[in-house]
N, C-alpha and C. Protein backbone atom coordinates (compact mmCIF):
# COMPACT_ATOMS: atom_id res chain seq x y z
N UNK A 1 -15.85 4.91 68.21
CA UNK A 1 -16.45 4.33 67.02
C UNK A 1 -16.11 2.83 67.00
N UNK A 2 -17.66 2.03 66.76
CA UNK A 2 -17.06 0.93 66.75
C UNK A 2 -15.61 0.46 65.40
N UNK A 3 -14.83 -0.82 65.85
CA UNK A 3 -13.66 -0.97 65.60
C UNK A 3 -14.44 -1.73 63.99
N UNK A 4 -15.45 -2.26 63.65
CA UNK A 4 -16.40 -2.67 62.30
C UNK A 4 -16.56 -1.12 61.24
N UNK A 5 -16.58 -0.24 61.88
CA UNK A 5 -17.27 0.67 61.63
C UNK A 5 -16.23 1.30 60.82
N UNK A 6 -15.04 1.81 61.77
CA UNK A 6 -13.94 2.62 61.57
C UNK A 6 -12.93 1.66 60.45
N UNK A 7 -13.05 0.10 60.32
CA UNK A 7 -12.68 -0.64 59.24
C UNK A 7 -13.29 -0.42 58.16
N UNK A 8 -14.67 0.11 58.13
CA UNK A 8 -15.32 0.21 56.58
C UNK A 8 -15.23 1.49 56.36
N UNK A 9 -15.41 2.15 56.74
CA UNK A 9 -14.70 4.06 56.55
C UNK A 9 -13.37 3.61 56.01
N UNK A 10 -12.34 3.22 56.69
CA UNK A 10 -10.85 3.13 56.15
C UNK A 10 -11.27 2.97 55.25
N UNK A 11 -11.34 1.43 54.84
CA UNK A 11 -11.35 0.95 53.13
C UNK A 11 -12.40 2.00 52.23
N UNK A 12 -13.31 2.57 52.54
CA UNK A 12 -13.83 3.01 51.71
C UNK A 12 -13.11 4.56 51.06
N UNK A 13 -12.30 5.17 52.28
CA UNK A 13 -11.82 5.97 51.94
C UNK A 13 -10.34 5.31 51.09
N UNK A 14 -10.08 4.79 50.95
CA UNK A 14 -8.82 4.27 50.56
C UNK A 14 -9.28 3.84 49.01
N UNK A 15 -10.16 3.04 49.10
CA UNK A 15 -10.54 2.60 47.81
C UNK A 15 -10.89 4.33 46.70
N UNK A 16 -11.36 5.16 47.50
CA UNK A 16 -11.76 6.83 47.16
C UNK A 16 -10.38 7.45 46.56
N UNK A 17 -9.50 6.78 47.23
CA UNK A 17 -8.04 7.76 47.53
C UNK A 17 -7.15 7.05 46.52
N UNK A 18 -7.15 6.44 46.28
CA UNK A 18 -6.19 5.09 45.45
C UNK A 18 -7.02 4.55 43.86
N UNK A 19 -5.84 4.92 42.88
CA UNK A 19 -6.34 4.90 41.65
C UNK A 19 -5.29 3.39 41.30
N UNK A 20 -6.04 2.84 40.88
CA UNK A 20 -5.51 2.08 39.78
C UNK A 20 -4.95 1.94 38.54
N UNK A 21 -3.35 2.32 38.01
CA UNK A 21 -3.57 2.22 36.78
C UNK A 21 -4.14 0.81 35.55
N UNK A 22 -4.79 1.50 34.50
CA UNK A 22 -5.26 0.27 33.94
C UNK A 22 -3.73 -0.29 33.06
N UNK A 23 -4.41 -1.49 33.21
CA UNK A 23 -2.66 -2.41 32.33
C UNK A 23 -2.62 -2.13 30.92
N UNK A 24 -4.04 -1.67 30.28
CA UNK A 24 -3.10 -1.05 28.87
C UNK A 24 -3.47 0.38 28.77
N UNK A 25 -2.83 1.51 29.12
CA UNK A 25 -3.86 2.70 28.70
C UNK A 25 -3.29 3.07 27.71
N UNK A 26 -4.20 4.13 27.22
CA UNK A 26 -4.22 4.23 25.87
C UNK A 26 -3.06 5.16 25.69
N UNK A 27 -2.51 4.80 24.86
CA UNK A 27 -1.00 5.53 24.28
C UNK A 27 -0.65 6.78 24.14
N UNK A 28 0.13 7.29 24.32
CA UNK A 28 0.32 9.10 24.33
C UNK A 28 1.73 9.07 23.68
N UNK A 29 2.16 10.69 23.11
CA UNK A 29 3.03 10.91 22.53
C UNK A 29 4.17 10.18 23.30
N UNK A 30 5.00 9.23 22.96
CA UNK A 30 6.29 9.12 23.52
C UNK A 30 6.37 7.25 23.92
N UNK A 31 4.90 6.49 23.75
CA UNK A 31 4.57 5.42 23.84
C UNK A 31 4.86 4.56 22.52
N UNK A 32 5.06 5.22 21.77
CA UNK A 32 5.26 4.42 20.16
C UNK A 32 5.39 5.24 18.98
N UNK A 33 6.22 5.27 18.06
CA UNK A 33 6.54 5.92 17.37
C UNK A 33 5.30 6.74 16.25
N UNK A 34 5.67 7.95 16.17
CA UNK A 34 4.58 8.92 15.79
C UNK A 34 3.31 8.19 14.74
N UNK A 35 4.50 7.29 13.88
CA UNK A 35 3.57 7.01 12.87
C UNK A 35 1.87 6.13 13.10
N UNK A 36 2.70 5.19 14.15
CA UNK A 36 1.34 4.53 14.49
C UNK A 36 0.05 5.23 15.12
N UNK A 37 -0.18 6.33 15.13
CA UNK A 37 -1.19 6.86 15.95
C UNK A 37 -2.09 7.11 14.74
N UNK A 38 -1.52 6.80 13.46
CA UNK A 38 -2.27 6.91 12.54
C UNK A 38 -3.16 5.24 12.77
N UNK A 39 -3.28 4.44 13.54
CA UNK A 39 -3.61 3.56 13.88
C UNK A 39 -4.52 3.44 15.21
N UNK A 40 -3.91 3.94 16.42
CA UNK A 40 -4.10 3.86 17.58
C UNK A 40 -5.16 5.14 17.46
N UNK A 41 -5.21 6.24 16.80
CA UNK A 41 -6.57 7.06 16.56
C UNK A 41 -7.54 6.74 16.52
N UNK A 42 -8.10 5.64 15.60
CA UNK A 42 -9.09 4.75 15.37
C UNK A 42 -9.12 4.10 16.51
N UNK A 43 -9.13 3.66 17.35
CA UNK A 43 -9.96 3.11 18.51
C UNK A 43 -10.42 3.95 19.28
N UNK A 44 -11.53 3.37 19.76
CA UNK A 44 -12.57 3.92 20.41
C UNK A 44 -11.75 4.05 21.87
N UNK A 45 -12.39 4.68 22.65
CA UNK A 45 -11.93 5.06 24.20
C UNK A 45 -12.82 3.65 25.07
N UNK A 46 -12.35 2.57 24.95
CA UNK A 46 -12.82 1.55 25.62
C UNK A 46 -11.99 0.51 26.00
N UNK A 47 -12.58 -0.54 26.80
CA UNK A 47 -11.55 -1.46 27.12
C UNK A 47 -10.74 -2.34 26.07
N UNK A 48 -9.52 -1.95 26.04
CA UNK A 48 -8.38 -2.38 24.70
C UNK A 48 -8.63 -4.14 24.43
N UNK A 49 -8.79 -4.95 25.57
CA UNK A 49 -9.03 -6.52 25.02
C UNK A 49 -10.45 -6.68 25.07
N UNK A 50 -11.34 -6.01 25.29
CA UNK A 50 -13.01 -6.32 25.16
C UNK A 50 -12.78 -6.09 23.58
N UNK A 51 -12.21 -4.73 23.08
CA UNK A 51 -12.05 -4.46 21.62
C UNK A 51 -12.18 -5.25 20.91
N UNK A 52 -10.48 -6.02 21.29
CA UNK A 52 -9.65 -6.51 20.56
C UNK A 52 -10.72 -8.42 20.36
N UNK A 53 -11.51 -8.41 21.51
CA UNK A 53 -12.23 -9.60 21.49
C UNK A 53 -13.73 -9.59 20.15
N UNK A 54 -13.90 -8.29 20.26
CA UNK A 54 -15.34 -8.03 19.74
C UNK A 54 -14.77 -8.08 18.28
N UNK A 55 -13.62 -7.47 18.38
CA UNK A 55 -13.32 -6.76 17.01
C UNK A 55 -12.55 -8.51 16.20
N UNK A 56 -12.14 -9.58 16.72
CA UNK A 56 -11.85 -11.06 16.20
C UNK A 56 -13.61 -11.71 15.66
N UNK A 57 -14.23 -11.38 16.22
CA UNK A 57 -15.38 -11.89 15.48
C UNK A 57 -15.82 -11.29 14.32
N UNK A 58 -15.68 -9.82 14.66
CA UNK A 58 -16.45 -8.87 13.54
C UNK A 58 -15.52 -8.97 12.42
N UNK A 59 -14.32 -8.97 12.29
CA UNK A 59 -13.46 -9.46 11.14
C UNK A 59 -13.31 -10.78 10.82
N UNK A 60 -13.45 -11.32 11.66
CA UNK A 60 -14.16 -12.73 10.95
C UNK A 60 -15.02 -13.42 10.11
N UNK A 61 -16.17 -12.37 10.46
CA UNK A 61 -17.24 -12.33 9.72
C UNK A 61 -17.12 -11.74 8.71
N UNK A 62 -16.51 -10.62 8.09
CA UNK A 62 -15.90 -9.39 7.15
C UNK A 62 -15.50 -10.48 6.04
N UNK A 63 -14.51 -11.41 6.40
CA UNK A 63 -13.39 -12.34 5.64
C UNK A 63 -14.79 -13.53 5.19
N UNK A 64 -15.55 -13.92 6.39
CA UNK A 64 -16.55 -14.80 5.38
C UNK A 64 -17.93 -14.27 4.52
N UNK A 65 -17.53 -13.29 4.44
CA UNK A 65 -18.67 -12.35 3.67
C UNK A 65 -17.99 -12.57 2.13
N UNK A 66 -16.98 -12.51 2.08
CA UNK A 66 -16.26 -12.68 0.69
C UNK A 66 -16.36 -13.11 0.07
N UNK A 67 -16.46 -13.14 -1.47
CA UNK A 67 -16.64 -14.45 -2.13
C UNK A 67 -15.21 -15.08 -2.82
N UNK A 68 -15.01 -15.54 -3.72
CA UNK A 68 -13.63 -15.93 -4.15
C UNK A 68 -13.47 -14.31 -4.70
N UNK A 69 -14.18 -14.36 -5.89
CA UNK A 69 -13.91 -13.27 -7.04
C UNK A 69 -13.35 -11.65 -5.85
N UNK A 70 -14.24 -11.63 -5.16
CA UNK A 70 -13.45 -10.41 -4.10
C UNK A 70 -12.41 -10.89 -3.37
N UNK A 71 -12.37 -11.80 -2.80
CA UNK A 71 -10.94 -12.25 -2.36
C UNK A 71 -9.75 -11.97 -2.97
N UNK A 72 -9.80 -11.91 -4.74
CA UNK A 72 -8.68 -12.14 -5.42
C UNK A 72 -8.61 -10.97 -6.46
N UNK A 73 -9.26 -10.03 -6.30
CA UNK A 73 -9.53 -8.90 -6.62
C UNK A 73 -8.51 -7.87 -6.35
N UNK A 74 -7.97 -7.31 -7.42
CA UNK A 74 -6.76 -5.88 -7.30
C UNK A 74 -7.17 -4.62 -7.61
N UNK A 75 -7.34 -3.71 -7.09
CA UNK A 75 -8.05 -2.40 -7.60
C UNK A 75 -7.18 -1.66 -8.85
N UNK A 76 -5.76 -2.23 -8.92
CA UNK A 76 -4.59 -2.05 -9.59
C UNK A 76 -3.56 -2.92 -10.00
N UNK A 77 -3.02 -3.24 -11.14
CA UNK A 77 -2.36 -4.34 -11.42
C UNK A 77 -1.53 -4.56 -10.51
N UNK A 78 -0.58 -3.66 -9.96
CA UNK A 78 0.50 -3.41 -8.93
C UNK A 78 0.02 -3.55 -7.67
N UNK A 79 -1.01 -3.37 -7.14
CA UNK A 79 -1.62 -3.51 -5.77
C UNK A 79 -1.86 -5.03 -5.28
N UNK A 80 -1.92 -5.15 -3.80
CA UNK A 80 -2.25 -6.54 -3.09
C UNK A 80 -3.98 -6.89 -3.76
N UNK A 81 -3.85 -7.93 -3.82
CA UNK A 81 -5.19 -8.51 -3.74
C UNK A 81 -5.77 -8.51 -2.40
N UNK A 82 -7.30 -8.58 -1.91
CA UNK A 82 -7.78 -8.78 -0.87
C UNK A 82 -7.25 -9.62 0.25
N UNK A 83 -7.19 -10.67 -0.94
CA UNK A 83 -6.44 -11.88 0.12
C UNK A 83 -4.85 -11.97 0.82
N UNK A 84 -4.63 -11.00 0.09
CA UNK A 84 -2.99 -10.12 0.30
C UNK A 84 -3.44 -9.70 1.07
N UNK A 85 -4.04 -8.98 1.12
CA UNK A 85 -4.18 -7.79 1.95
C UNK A 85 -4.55 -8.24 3.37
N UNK A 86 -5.36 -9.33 3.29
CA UNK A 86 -6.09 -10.00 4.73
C UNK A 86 -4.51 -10.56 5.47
N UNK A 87 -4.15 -11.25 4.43
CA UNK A 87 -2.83 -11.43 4.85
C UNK A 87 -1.34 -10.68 5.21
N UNK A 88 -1.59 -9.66 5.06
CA UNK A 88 -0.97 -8.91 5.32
C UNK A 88 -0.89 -8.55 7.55
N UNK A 89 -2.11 -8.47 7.37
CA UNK A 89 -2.96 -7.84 8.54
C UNK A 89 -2.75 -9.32 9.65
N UNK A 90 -2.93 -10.05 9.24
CA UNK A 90 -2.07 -11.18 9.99
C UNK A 90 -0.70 -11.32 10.32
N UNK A 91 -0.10 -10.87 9.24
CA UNK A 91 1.43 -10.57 9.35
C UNK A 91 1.45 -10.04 10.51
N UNK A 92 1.34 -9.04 10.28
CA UNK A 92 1.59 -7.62 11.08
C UNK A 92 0.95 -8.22 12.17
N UNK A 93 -0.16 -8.74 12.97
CA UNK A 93 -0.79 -9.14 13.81
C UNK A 93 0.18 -9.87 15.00
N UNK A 94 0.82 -10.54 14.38
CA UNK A 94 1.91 -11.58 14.82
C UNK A 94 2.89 -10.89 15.12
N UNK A 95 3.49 -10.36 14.42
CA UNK A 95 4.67 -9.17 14.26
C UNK A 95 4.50 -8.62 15.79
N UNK A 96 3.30 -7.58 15.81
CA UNK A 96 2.92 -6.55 16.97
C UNK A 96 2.51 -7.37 18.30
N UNK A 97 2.39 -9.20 18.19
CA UNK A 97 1.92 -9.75 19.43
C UNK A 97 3.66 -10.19 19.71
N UNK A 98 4.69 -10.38 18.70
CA UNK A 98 5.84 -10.61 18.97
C UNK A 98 6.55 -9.59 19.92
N UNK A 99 6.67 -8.79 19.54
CA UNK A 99 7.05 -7.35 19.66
C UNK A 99 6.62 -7.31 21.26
N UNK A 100 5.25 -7.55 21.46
CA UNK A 100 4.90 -7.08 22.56
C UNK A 100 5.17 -7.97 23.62
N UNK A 101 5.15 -8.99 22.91
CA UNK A 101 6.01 -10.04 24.31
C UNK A 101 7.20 -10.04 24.74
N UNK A 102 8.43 -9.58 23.65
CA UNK A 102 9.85 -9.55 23.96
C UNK A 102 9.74 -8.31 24.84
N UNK A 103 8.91 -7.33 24.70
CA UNK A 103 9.38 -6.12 25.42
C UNK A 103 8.73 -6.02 26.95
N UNK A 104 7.38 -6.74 26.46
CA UNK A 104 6.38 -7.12 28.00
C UNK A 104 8.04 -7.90 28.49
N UNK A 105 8.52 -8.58 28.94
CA UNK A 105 9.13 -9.74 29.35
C UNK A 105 10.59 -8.96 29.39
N UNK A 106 11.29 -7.52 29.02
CA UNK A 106 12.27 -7.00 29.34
C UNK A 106 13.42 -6.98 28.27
N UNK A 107 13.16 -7.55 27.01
CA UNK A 107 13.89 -7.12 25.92
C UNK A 107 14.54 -6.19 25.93
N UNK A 108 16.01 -5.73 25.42
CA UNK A 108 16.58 -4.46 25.50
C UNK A 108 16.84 -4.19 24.23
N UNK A 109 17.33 -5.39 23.43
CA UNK A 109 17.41 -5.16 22.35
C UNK A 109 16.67 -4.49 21.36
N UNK A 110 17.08 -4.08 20.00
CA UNK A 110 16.32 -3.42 19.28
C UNK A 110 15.07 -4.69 18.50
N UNK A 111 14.21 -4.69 18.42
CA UNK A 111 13.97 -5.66 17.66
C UNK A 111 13.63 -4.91 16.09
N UNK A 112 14.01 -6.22 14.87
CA UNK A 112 13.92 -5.52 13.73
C UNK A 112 12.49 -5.11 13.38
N UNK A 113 12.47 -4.90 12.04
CA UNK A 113 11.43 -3.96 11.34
C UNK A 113 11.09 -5.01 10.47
N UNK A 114 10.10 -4.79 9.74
CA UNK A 114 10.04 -5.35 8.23
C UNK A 114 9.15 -4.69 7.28
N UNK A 115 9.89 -5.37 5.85
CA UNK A 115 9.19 -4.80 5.00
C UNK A 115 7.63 -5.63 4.56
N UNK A 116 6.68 -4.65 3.91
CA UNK A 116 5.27 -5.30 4.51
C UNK A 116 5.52 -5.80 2.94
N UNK A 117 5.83 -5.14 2.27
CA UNK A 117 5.66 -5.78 0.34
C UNK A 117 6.79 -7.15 -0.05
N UNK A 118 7.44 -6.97 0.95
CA UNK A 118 8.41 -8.23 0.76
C UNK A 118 7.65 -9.42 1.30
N UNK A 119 7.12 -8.99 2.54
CA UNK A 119 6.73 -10.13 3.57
C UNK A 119 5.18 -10.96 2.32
N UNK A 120 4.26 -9.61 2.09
CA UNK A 120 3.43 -9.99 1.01
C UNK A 120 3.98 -10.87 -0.13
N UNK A 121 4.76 -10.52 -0.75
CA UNK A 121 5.21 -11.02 -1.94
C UNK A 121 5.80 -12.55 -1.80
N UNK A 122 6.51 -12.84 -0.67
CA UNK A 122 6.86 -13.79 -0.39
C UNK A 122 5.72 -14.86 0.55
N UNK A 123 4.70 -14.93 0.49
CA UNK A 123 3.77 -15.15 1.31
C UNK A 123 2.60 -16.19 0.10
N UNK A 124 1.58 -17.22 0.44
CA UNK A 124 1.31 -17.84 -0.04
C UNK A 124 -0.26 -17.09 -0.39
N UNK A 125 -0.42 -15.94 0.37
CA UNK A 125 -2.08 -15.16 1.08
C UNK A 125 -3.03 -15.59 -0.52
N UNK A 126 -2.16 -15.19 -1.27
CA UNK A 126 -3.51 -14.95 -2.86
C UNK A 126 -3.92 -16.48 -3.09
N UNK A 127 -3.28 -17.48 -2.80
CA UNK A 127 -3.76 -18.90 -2.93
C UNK A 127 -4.63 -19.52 -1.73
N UNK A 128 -5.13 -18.65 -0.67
CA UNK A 128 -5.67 -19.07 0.00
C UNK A 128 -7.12 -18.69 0.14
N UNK A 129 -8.02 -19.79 0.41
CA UNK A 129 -9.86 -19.78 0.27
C UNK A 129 -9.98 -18.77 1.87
N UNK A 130 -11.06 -18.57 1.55
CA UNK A 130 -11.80 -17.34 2.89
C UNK A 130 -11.55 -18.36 4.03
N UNK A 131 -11.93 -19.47 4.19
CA UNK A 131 -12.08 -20.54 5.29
C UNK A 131 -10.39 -20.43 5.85
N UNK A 132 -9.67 -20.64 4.72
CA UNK A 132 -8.45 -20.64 5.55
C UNK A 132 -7.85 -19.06 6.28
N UNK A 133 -7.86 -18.29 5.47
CA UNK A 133 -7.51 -16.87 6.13
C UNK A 133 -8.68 -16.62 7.52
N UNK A 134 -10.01 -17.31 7.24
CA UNK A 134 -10.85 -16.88 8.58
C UNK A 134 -10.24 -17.46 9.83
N UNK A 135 -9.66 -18.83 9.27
CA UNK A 135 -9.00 -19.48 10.30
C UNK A 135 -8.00 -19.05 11.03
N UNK A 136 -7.10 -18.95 10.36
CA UNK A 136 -5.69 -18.54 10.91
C UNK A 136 -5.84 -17.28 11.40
N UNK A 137 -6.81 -16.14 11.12
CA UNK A 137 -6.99 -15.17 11.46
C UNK A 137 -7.78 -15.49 12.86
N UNK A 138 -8.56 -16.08 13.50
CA UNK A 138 -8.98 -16.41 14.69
C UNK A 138 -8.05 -17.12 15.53
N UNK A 139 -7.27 -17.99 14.71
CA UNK A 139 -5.97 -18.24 15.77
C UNK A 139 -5.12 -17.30 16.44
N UNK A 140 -5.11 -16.25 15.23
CA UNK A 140 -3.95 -15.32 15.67
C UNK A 140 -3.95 -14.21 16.54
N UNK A 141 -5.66 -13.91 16.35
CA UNK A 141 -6.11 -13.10 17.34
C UNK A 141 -6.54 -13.75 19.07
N UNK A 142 -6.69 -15.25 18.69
CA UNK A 142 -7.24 -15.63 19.73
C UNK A 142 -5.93 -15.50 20.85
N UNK A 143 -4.55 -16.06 20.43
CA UNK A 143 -3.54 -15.81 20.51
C UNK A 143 -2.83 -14.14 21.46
N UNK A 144 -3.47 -13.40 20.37
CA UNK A 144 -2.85 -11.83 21.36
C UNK A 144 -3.72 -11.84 21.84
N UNK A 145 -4.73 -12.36 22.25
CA UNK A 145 -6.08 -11.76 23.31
C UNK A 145 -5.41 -12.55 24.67
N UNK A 146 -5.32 -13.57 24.12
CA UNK A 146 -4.36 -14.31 25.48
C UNK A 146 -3.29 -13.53 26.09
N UNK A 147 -2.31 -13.72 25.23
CA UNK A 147 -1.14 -12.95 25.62
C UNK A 147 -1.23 -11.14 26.54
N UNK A 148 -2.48 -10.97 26.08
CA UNK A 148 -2.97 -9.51 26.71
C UNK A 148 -3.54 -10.02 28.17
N UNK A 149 -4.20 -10.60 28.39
CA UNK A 149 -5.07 -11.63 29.39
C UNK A 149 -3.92 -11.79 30.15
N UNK A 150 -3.00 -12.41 30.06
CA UNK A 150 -1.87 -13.01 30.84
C UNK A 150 -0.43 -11.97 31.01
N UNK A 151 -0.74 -10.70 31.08
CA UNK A 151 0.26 -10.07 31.27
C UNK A 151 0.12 -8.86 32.36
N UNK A 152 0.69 -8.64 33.17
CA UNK A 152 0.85 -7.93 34.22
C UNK A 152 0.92 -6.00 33.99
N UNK A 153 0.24 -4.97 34.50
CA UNK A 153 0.68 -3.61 34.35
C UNK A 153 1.48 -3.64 34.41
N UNK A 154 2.96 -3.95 35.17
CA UNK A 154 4.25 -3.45 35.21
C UNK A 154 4.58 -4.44 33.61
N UNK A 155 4.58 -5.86 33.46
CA UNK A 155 4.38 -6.05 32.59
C UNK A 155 4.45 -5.11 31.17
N UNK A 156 2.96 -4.97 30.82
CA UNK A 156 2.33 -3.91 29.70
C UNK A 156 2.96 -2.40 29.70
N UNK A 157 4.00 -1.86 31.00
CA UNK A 157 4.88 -0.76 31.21
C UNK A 157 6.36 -0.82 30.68
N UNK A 158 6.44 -1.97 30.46
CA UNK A 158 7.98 -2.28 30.12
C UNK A 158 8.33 -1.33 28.73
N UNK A 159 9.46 -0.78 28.50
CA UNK A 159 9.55 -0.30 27.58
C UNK A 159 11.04 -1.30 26.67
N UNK A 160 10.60 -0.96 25.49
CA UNK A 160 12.06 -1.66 24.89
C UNK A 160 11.91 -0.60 23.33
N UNK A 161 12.50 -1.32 22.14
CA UNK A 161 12.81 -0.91 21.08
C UNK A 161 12.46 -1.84 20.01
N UNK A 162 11.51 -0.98 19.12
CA UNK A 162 11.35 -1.64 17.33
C UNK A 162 11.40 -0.90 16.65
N UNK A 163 12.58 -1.73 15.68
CA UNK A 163 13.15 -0.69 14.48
C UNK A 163 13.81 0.48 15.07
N UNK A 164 14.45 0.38 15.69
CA UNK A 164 15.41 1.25 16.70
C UNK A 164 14.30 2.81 17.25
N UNK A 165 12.95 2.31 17.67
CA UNK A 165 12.51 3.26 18.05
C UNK A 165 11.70 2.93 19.43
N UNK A 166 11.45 3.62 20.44
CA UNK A 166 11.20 3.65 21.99
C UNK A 166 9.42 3.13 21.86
N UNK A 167 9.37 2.14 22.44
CA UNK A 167 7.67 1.49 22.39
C UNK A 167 7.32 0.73 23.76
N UNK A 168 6.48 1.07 24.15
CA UNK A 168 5.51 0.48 25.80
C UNK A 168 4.97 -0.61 24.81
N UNK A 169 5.66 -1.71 25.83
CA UNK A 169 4.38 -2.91 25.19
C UNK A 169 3.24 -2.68 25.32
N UNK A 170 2.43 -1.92 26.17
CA UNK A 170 1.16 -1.80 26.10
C UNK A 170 0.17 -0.85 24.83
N UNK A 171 1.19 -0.33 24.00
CA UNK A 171 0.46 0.54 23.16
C UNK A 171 0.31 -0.67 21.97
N UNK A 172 0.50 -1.94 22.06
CA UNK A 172 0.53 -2.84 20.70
C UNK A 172 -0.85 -3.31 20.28
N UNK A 173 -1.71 -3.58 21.76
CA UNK A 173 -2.93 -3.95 21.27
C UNK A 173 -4.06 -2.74 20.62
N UNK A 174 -3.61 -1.45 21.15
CA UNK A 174 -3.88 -0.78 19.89
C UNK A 174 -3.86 -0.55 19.04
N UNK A 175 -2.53 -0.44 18.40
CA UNK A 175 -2.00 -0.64 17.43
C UNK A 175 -2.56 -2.11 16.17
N UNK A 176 -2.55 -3.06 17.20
CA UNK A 176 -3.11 -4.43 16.48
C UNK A 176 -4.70 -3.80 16.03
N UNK A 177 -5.41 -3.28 17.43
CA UNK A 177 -7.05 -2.71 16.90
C UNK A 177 -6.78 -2.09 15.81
N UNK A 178 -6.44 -0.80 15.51
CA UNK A 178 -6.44 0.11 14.43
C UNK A 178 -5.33 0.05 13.63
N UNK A 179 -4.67 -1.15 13.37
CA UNK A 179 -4.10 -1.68 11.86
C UNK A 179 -5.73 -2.39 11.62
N UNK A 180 -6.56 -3.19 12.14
CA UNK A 180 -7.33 -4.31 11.55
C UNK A 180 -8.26 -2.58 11.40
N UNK A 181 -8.65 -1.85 11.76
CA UNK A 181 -9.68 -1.14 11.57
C UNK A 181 -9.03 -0.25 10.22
N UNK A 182 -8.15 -0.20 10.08
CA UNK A 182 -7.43 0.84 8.68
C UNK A 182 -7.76 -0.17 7.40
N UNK A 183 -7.23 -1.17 7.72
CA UNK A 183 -7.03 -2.12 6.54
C UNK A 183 -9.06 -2.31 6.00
N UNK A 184 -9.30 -2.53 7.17
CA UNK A 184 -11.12 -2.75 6.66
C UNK A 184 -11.39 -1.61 5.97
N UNK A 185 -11.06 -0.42 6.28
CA UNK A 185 -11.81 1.01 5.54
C UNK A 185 -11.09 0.94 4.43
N UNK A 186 -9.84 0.47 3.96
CA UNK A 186 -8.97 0.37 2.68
C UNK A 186 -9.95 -0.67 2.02
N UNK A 187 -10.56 -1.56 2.50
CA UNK A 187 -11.32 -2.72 1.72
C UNK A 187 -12.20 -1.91 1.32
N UNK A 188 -12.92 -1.23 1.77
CA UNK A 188 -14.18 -0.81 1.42
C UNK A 188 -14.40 0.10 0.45
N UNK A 189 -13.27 0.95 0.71
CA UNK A 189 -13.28 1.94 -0.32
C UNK A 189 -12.80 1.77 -1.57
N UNK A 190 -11.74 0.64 -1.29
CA UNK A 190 -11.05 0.18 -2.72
C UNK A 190 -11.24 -1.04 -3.76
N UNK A 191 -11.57 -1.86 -2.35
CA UNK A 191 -12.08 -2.89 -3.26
C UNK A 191 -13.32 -3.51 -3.42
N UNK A 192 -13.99 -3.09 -2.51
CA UNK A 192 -15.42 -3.40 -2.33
C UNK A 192 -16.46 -2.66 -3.07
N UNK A 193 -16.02 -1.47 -3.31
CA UNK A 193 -16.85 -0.51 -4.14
C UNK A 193 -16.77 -0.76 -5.23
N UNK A 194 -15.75 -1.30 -6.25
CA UNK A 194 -15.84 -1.62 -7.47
C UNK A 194 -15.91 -3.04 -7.84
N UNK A 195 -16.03 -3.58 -6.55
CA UNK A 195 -16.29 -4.88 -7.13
C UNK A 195 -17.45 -5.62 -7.27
């Protein structure tokens, strides 16, 4: 057999024989603590940063659909306002791109937790116009889309600890998808409908 011939058979069988893992797959029991799958459920079975890319515009657009009066809107005296709430989801955004870099990068430590009503309460979110939350919200995503972009499978395999519990950096950009996809269906149902 020619020696052209028996080179493209190899590779083709090899390429047949040899799987690739992908650098983020999707999370399974033992990847992040139980609770978040109430998160990581909500995404679709697709590529985790095409998502996470599609899904920075489409909430973008969500936040300039708003007007003030819904922005600042409480379904309950005690509850976040919208703009809390958008802000919130940024929090946490940052939080889960933090998280995922100390542990992408070999962190051993535990990293802490936080509280989301403290972080709210102490936070400027209800004084801020749609333009600014659209903003900072495209920074922040533009931000973990990078950080996802620029990180290696063994990378996205690393395991470490948040809030003293066992987490694959790679289950975060899910997690980031379906916190922004929870928080939108909480808008809709709560504050959008009566407002």
């Amino acid at each position: 057999m020619p020696y052209a011939l028996c080179s493209m058979l190899y590779a083709y069988i090899y390429a047949m024989t040899t799987t690739t893992a992908p650098k983020f797959p999707r999370p399974v029991e033992g990847d992040c603590a139980a609770y978040f799958f109430r998160y990581v459920n909500k995404v679709p079975d697709t590529d985790i940063v095409t998502f996470l890319e599609d899904q920075q515009s489409s909430f973008s657009d969500f936040i300039d659909s708003l007007t003030p009066d819904q922005l600042h809107y409480r379904y309950a005296p005690e509850k976040w306002s919208l703009a809390e709430m958008i802000g919130h989801v940024l929090d946490t955004e940052r939080i889960f791109a933090y998280r995922m870099l100390c542990i992408s990068r070999g962190e051993q430590k535990s990293l802490p937790g936080f509280e989301q009503d403290d972080y709210v309460a102490n936070s400027i979110a209800d004084h801020m116009n749609g333009n600014e939350l659209r903003d900072e919200w495209n920074a922040i995503r533009y931000a973990s889309i990078h950080l996802c972009k620029h990180m290696s499978t063994e990378m996205g395999a690393r395991s470490g600890k948040a809030n003293d519990v066992a987490v694959k950096a790679y289950a975060y950009p899910y997690m980031m998808a379906g916190h922004v996809i929870h928080h939108l269906e909480v808008a809709k149902e709560r504050y959008l409908q009566a407002n």
